[in-house]
PDB file of N, CA and C in Angstrom:
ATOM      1  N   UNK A   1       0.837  -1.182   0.000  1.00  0.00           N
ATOM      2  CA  UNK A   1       0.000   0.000   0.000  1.00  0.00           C
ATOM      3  C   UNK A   1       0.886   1.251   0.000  1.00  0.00           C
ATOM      4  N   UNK A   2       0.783   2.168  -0.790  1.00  0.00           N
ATOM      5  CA  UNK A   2       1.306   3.291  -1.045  1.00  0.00           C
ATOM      6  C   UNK A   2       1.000   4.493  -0.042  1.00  0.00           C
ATOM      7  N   UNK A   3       1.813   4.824   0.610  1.00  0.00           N
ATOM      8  CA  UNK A   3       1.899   6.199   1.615  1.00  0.00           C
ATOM      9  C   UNK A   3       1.951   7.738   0.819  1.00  0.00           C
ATOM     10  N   UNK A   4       1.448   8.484   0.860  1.00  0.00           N
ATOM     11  CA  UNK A   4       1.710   9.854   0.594  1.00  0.00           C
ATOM     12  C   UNK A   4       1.983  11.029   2.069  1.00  0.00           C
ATOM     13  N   UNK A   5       3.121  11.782   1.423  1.00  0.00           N
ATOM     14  CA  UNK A   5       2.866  12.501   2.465  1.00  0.00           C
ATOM     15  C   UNK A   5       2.067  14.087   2.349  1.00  0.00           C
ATOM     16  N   UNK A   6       2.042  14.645   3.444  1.00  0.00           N
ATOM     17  CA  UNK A   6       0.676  15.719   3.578  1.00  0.00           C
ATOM     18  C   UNK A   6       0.889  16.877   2.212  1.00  0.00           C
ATOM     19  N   UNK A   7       2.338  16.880   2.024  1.00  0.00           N
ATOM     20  CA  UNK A   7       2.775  17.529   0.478  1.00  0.00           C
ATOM     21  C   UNK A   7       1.892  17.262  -0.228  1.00  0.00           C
ATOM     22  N   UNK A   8       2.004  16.506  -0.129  1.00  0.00           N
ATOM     23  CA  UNK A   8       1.698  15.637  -1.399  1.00  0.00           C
ATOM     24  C   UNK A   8       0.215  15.630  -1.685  1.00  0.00           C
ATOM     25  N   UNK A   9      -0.560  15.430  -0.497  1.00  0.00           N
ATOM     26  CA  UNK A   9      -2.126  15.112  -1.006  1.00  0.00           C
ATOM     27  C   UNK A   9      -2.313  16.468  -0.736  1.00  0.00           C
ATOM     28  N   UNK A  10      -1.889  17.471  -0.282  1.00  0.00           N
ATOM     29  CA  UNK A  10      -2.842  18.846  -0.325  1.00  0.00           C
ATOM     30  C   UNK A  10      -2.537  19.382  -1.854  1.00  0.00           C
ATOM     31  N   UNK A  11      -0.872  18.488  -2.045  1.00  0.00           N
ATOM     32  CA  UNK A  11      -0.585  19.318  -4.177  1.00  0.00           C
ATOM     33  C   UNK A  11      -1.740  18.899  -4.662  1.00  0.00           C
ATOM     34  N   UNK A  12      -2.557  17.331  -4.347  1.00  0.00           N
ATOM     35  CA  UNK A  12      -3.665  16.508  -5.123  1.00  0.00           C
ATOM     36  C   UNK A  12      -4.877  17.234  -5.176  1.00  0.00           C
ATOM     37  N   UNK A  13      -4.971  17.776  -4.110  1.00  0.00           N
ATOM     38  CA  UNK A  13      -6.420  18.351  -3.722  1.00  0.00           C
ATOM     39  C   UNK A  13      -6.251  19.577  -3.924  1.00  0.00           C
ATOM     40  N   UNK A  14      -5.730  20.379  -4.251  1.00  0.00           N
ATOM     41  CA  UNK A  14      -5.436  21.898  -4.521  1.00  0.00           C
ATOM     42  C   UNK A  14      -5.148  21.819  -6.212  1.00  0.00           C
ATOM     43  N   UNK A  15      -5.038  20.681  -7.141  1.00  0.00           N
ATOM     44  CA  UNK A  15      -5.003  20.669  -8.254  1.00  0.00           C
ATOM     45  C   UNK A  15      -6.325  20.879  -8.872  1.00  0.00           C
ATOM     46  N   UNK A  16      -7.003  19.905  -8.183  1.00  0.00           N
ATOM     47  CA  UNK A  16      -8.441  19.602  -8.267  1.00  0.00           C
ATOM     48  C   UNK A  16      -9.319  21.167  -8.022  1.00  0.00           C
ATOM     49  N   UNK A  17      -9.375  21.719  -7.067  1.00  0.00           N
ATOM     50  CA  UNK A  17      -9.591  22.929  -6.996  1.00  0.00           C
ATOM     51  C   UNK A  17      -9.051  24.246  -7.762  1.00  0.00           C
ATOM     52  N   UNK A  18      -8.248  24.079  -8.234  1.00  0.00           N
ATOM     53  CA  UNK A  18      -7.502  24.819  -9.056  1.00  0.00           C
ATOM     54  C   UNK A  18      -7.934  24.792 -10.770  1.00  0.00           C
ATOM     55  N   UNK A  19      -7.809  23.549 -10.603  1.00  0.00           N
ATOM     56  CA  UNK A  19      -7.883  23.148 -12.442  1.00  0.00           C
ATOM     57  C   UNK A  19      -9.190  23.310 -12.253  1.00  0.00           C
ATOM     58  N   UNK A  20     -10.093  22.825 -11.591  1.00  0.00           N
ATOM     59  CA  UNK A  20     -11.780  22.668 -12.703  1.00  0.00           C
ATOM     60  C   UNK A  20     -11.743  21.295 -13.036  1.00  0.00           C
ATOM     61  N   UNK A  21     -10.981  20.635 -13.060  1.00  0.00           N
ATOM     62  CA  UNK A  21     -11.091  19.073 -13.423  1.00  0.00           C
ATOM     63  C   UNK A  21     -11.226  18.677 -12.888  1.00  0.00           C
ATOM     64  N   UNK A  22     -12.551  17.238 -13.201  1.00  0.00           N
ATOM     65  CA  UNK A  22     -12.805  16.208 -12.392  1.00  0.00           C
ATOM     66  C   UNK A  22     -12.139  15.665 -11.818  1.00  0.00           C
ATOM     67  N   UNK A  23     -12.501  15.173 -10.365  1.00  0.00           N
ATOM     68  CA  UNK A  23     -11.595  14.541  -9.541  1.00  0.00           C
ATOM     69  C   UNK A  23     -10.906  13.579 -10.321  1.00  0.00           C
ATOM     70  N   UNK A  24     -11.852  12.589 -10.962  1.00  0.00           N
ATOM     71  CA  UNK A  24     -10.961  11.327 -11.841  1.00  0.00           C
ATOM     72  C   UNK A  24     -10.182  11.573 -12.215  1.00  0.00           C
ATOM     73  N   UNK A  25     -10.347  12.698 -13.119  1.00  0.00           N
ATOM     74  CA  UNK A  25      -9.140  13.011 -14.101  1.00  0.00           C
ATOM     75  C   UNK A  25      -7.709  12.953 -13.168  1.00  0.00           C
ATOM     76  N   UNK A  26      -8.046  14.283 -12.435  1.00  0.00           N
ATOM     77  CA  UNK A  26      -6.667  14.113 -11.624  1.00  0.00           C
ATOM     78  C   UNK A  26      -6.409  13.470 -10.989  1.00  0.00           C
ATOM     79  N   UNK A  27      -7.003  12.276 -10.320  1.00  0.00           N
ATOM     80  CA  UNK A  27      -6.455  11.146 -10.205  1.00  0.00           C
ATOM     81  C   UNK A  27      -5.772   9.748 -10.736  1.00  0.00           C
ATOM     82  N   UNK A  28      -6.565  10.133 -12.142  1.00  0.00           N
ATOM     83  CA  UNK A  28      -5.633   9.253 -13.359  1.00  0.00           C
ATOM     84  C   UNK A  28      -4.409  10.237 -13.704  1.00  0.00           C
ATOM     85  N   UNK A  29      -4.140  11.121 -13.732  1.00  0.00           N
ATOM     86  CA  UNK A  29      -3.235  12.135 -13.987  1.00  0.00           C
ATOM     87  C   UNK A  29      -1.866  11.521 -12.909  1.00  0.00           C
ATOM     88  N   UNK A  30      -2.443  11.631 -11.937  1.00  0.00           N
ATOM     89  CA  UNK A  30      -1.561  11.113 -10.689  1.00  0.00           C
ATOM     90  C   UNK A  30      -1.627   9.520 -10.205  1.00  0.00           C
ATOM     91  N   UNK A  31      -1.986   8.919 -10.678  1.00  0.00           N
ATOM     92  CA  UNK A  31      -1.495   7.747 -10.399  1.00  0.00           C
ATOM     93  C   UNK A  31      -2.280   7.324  -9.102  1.00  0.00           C
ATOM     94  N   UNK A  32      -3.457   7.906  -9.139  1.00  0.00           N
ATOM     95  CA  UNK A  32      -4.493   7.340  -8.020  1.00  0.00           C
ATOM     96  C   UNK A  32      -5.532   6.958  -7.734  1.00  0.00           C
ATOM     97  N   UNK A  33      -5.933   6.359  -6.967  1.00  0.00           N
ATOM     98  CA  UNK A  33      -7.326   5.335  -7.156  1.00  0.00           C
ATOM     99  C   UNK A  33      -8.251   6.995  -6.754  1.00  0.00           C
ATOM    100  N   UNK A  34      -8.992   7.093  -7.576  1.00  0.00           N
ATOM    101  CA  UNK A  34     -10.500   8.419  -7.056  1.00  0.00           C
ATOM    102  C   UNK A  34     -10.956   7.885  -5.860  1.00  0.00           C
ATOM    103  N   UNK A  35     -10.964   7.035  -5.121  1.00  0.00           N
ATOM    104  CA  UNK A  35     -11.605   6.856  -3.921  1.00  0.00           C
ATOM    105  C   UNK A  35     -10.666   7.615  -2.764  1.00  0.00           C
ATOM    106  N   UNK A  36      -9.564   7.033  -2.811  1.00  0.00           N
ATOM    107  CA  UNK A  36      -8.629   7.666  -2.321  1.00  0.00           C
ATOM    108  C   UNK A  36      -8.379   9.793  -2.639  1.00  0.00           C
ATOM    109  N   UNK A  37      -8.647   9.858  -3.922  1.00  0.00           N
ATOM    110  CA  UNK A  37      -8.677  11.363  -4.451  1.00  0.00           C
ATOM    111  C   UNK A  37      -9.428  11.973  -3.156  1.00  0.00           C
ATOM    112  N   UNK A  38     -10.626  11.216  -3.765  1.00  0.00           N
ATOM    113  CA  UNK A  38     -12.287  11.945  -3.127  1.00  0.00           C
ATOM    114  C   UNK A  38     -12.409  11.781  -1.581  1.00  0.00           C
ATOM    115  N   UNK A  39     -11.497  10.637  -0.558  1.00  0.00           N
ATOM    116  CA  UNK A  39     -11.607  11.087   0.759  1.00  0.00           C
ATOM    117  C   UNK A  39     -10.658  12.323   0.898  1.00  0.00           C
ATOM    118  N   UNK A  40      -9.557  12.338   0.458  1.00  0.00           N
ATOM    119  CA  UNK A  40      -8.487  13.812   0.698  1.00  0.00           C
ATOM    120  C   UNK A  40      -8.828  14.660   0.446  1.00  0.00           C
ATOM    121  N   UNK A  41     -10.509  15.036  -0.653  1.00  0.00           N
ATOM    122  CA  UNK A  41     -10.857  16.283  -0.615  1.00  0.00           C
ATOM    123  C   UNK A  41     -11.726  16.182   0.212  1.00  0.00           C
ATOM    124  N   UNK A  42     -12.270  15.320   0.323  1.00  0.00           N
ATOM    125  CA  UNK A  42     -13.355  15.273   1.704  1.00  0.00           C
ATOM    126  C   UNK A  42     -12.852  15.584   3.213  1.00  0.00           C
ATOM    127  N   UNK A  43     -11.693  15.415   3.466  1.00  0.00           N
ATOM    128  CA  UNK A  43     -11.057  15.514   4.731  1.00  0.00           C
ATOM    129  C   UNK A  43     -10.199  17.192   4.326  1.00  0.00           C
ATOM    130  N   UNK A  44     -10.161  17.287   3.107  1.00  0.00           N
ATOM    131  CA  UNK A  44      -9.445  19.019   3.236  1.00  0.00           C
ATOM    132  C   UNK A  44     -10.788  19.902   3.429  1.00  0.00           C
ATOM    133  N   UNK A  45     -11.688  19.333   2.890  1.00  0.00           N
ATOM    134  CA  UNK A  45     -12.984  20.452   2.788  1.00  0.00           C
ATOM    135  C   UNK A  45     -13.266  20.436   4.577  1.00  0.00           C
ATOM    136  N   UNK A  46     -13.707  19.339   5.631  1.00  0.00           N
ATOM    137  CA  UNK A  46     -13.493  19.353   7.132  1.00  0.00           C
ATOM    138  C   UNK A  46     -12.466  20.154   7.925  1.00  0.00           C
ATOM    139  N   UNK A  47     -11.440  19.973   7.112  1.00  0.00           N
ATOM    140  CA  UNK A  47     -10.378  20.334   8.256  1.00  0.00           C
ATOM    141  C   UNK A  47      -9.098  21.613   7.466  1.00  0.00           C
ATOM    142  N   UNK A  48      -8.990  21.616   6.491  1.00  0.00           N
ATOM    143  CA  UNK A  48      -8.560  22.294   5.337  1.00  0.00           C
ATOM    144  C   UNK A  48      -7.121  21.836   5.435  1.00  0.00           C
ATOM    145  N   UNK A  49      -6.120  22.817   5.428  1.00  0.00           N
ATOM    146  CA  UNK A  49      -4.555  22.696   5.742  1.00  0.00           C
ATOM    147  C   UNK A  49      -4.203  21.461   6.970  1.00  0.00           C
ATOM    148  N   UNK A  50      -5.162  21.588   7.985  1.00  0.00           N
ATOM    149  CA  UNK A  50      -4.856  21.039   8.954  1.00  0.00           C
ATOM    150  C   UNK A  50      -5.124  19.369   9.273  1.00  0.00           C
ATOM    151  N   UNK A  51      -5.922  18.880   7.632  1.00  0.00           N
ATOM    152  CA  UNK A  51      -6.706  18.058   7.126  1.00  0.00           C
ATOM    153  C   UNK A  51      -5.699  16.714   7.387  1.00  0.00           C
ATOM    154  N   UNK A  52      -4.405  17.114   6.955  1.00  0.00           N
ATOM    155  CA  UNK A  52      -2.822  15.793   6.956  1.00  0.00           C
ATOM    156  C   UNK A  52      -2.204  16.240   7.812  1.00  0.00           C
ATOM    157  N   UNK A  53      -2.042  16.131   8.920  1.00  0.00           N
ATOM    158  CA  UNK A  53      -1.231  16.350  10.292  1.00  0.00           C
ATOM    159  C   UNK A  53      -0.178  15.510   9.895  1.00  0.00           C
ATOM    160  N   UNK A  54       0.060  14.467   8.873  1.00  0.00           N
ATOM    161  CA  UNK A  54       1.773  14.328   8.664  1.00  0.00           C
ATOM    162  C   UNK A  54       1.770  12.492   9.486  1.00  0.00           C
ATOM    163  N   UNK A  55       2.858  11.773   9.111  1.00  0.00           N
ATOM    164  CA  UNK A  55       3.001  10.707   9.934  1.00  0.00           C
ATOM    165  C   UNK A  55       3.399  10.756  11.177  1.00  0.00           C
ATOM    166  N   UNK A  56       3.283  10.135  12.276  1.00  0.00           N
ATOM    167  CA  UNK A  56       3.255   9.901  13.507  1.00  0.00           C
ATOM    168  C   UNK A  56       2.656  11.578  14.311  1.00  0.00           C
ATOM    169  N   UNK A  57       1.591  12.248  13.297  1.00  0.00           N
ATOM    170  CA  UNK A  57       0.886  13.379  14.462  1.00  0.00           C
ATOM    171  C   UNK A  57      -0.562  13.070  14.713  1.00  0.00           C
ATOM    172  N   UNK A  58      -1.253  13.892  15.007  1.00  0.00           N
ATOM    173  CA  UNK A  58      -2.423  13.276  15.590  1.00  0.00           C
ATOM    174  C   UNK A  58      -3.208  14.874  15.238  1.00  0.00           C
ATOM    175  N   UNK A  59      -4.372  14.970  14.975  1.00  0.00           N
ATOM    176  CA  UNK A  59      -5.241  16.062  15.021  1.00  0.00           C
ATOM    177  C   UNK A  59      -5.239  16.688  16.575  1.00  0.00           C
ATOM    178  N   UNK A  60      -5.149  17.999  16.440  1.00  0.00           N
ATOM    179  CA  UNK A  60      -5.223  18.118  18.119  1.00  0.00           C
ATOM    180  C   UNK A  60      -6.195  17.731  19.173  1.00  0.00           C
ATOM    181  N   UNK A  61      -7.646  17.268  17.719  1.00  0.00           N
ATOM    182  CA  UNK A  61      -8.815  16.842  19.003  1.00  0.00           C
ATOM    183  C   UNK A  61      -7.898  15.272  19.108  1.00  0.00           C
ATOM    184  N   UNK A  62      -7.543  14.832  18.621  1.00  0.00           N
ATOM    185  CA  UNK A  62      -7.088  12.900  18.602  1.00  0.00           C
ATOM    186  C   UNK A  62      -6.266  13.202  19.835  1.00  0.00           C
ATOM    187  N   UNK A  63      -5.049  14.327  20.074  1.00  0.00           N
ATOM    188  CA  UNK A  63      -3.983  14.094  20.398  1.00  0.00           C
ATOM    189  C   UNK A  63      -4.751  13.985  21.728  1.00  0.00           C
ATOM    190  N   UNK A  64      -5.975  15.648  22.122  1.00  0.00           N
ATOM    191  CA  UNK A  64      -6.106  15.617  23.399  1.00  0.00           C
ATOM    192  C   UNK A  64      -7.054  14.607  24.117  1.00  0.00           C
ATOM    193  N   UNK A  65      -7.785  13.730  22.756  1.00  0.00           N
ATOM    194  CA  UNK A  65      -8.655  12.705  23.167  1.00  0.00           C
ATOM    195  C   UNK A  65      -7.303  11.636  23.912  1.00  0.00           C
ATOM    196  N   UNK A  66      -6.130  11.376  23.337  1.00  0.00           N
ATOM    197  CA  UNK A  66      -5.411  10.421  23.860  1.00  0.00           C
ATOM    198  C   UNK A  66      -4.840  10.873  25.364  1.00  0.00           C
ATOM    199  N   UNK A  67      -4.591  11.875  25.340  1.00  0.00           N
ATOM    200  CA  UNK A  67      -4.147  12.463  26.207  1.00  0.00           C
ATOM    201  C   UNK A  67      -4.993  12.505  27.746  1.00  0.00           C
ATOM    202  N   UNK A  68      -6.591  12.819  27.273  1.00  0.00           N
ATOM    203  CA  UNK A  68      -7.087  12.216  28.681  1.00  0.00           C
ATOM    204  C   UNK A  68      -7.321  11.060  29.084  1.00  0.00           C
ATOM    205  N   UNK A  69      -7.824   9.987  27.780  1.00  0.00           N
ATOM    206  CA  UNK A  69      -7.604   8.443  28.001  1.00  0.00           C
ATOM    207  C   UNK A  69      -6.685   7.819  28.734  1.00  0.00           C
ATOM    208  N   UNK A  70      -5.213   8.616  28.494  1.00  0.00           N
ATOM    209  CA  UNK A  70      -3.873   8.287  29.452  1.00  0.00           C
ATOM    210  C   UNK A  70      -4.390   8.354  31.159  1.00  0.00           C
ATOM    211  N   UNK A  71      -4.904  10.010  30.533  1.00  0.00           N
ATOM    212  CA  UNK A  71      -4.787  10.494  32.578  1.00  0.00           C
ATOM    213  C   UNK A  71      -6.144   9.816  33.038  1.00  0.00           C
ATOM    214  N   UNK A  72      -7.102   9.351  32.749  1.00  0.00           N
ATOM    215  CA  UNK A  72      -8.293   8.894  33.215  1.00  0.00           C
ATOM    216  C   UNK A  72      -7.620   7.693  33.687  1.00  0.00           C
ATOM    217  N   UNK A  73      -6.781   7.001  32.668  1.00  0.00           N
ATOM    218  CA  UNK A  73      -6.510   5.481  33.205  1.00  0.00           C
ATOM    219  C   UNK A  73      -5.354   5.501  34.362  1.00  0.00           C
ATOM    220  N   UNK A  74      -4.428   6.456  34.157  1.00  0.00           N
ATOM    221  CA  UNK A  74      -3.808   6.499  35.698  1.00  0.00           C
ATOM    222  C   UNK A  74      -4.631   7.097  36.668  1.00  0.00           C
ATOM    223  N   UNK A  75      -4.911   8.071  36.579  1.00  0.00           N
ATOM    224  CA  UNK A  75      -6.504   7.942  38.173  1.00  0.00           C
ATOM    225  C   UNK A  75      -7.164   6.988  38.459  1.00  0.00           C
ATOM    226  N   UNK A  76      -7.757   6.277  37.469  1.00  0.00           N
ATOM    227  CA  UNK A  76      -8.324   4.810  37.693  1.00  0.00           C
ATOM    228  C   UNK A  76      -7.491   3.872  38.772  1.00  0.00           C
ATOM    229  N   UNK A  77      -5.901   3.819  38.027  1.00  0.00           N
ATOM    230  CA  UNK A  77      -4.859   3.390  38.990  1.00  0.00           C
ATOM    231  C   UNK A  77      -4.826   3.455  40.463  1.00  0.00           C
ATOM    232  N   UNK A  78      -4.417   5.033  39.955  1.00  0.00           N
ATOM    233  CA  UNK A  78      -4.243   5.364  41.632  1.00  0.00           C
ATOM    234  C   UNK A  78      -5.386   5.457  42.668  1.00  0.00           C
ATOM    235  N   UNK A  79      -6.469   5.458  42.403  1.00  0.00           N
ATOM    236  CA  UNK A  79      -7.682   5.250  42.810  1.00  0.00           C
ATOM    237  C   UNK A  79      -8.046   3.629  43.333  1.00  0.00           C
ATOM    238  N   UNK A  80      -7.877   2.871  42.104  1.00  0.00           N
ATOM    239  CA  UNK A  80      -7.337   1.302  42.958  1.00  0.00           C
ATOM    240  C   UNK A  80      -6.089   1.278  44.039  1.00  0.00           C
ATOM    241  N   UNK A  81      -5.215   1.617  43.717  1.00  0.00           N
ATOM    242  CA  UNK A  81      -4.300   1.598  45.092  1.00  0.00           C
ATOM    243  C   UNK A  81      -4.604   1.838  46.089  1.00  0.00           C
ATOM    244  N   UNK A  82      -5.438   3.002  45.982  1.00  0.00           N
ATOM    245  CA  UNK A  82      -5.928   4.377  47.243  1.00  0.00           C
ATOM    246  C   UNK A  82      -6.965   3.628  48.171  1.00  0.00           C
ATOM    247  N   UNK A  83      -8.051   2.733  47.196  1.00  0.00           N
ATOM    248  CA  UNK A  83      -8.605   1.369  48.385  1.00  0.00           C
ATOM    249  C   UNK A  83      -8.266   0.711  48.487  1.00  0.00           C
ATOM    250  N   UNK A  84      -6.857  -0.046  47.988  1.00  0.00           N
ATOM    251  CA  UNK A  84      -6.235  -0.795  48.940  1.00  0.00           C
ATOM    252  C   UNK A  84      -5.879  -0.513  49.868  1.00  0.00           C
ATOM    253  N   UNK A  85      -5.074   0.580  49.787  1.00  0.00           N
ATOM    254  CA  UNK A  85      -4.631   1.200  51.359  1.00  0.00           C
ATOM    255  C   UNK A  85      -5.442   1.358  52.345  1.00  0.00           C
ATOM    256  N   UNK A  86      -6.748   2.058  52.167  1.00  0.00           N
ATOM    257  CA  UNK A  86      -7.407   2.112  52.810  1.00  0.00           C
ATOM    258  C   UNK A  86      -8.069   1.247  53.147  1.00  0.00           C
ATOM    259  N   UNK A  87      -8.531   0.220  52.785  1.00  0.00           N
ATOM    260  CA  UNK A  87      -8.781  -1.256  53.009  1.00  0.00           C
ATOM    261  C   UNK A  87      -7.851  -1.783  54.139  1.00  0.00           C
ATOM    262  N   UNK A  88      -6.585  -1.796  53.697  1.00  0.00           N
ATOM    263  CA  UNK A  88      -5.444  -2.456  54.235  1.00  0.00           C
ATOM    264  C   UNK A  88      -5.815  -1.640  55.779  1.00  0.00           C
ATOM    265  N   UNK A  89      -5.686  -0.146  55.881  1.00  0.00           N
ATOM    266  CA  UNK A  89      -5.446   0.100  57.511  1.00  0.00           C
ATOM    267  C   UNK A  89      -6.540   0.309  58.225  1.00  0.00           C
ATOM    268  N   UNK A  90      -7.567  -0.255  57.666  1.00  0.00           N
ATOM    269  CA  UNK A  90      -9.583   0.348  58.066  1.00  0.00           C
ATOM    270  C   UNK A  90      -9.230  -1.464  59.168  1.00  0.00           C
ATOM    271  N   UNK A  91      -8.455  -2.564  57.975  1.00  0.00           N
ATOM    272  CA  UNK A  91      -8.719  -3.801  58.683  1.00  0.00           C
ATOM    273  C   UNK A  91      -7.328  -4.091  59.832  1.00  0.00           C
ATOM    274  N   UNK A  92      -5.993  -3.552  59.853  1.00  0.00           N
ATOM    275  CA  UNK A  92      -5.300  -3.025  60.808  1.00  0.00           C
ATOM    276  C   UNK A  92      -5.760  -2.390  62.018  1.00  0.00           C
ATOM    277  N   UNK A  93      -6.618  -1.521  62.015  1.00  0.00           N
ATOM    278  CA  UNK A  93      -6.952  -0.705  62.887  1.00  0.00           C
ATOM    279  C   UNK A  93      -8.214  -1.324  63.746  1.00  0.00           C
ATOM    280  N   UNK A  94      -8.484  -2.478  63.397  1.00  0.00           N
ATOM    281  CA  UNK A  94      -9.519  -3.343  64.538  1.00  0.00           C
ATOM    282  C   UNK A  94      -9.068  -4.303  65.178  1.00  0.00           C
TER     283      UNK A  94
END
């Protein structure tokens, strides 16, 4: 499977907008399946420039969705510990 990078599909999708030509076209032009064309303009028209965040980035809603998933699951943690302990010296203390 062929990778592009964010260069690359905003040159695809800014051709398309530019020229007046059917998506197909410029996707036979470029060496690409139109399904593939037609989600990259679909995801530039949502999100525009900010549409290809690039390999290994994340949209900033993704990044900060991961980001509380992290901290929810260490509170979860420490929250299990926190009744053990307290478990532990509630049954000490009788």
């Amino acid at each position: 499977m062929k990778t592009f990078d964010k260069e690359y599909k905003l040159m695809a999708v800014k051709r398309v907008k530019e020229s007046g030509k059917p998506v197909a076209e410029v996707a036979r032009e470029l060496d690409l399946n139109t399904n593939t064309l037609h989600g990259w303009m679909s995801k530039f028209g949502k999100n525009g420039e900010d549409a290809f965040p690039g390999s290994g980035n994340l949209h900033s809603a993704d990044e900060e969705l991961r980001k509380l998933r992290k901290e929810m699951l260490d509170l979860k943690e420490e929250n299990a510990i926190l009744k053990k302990a307290a478990a532990y010296f509630a049954k000490n203390q009788k």
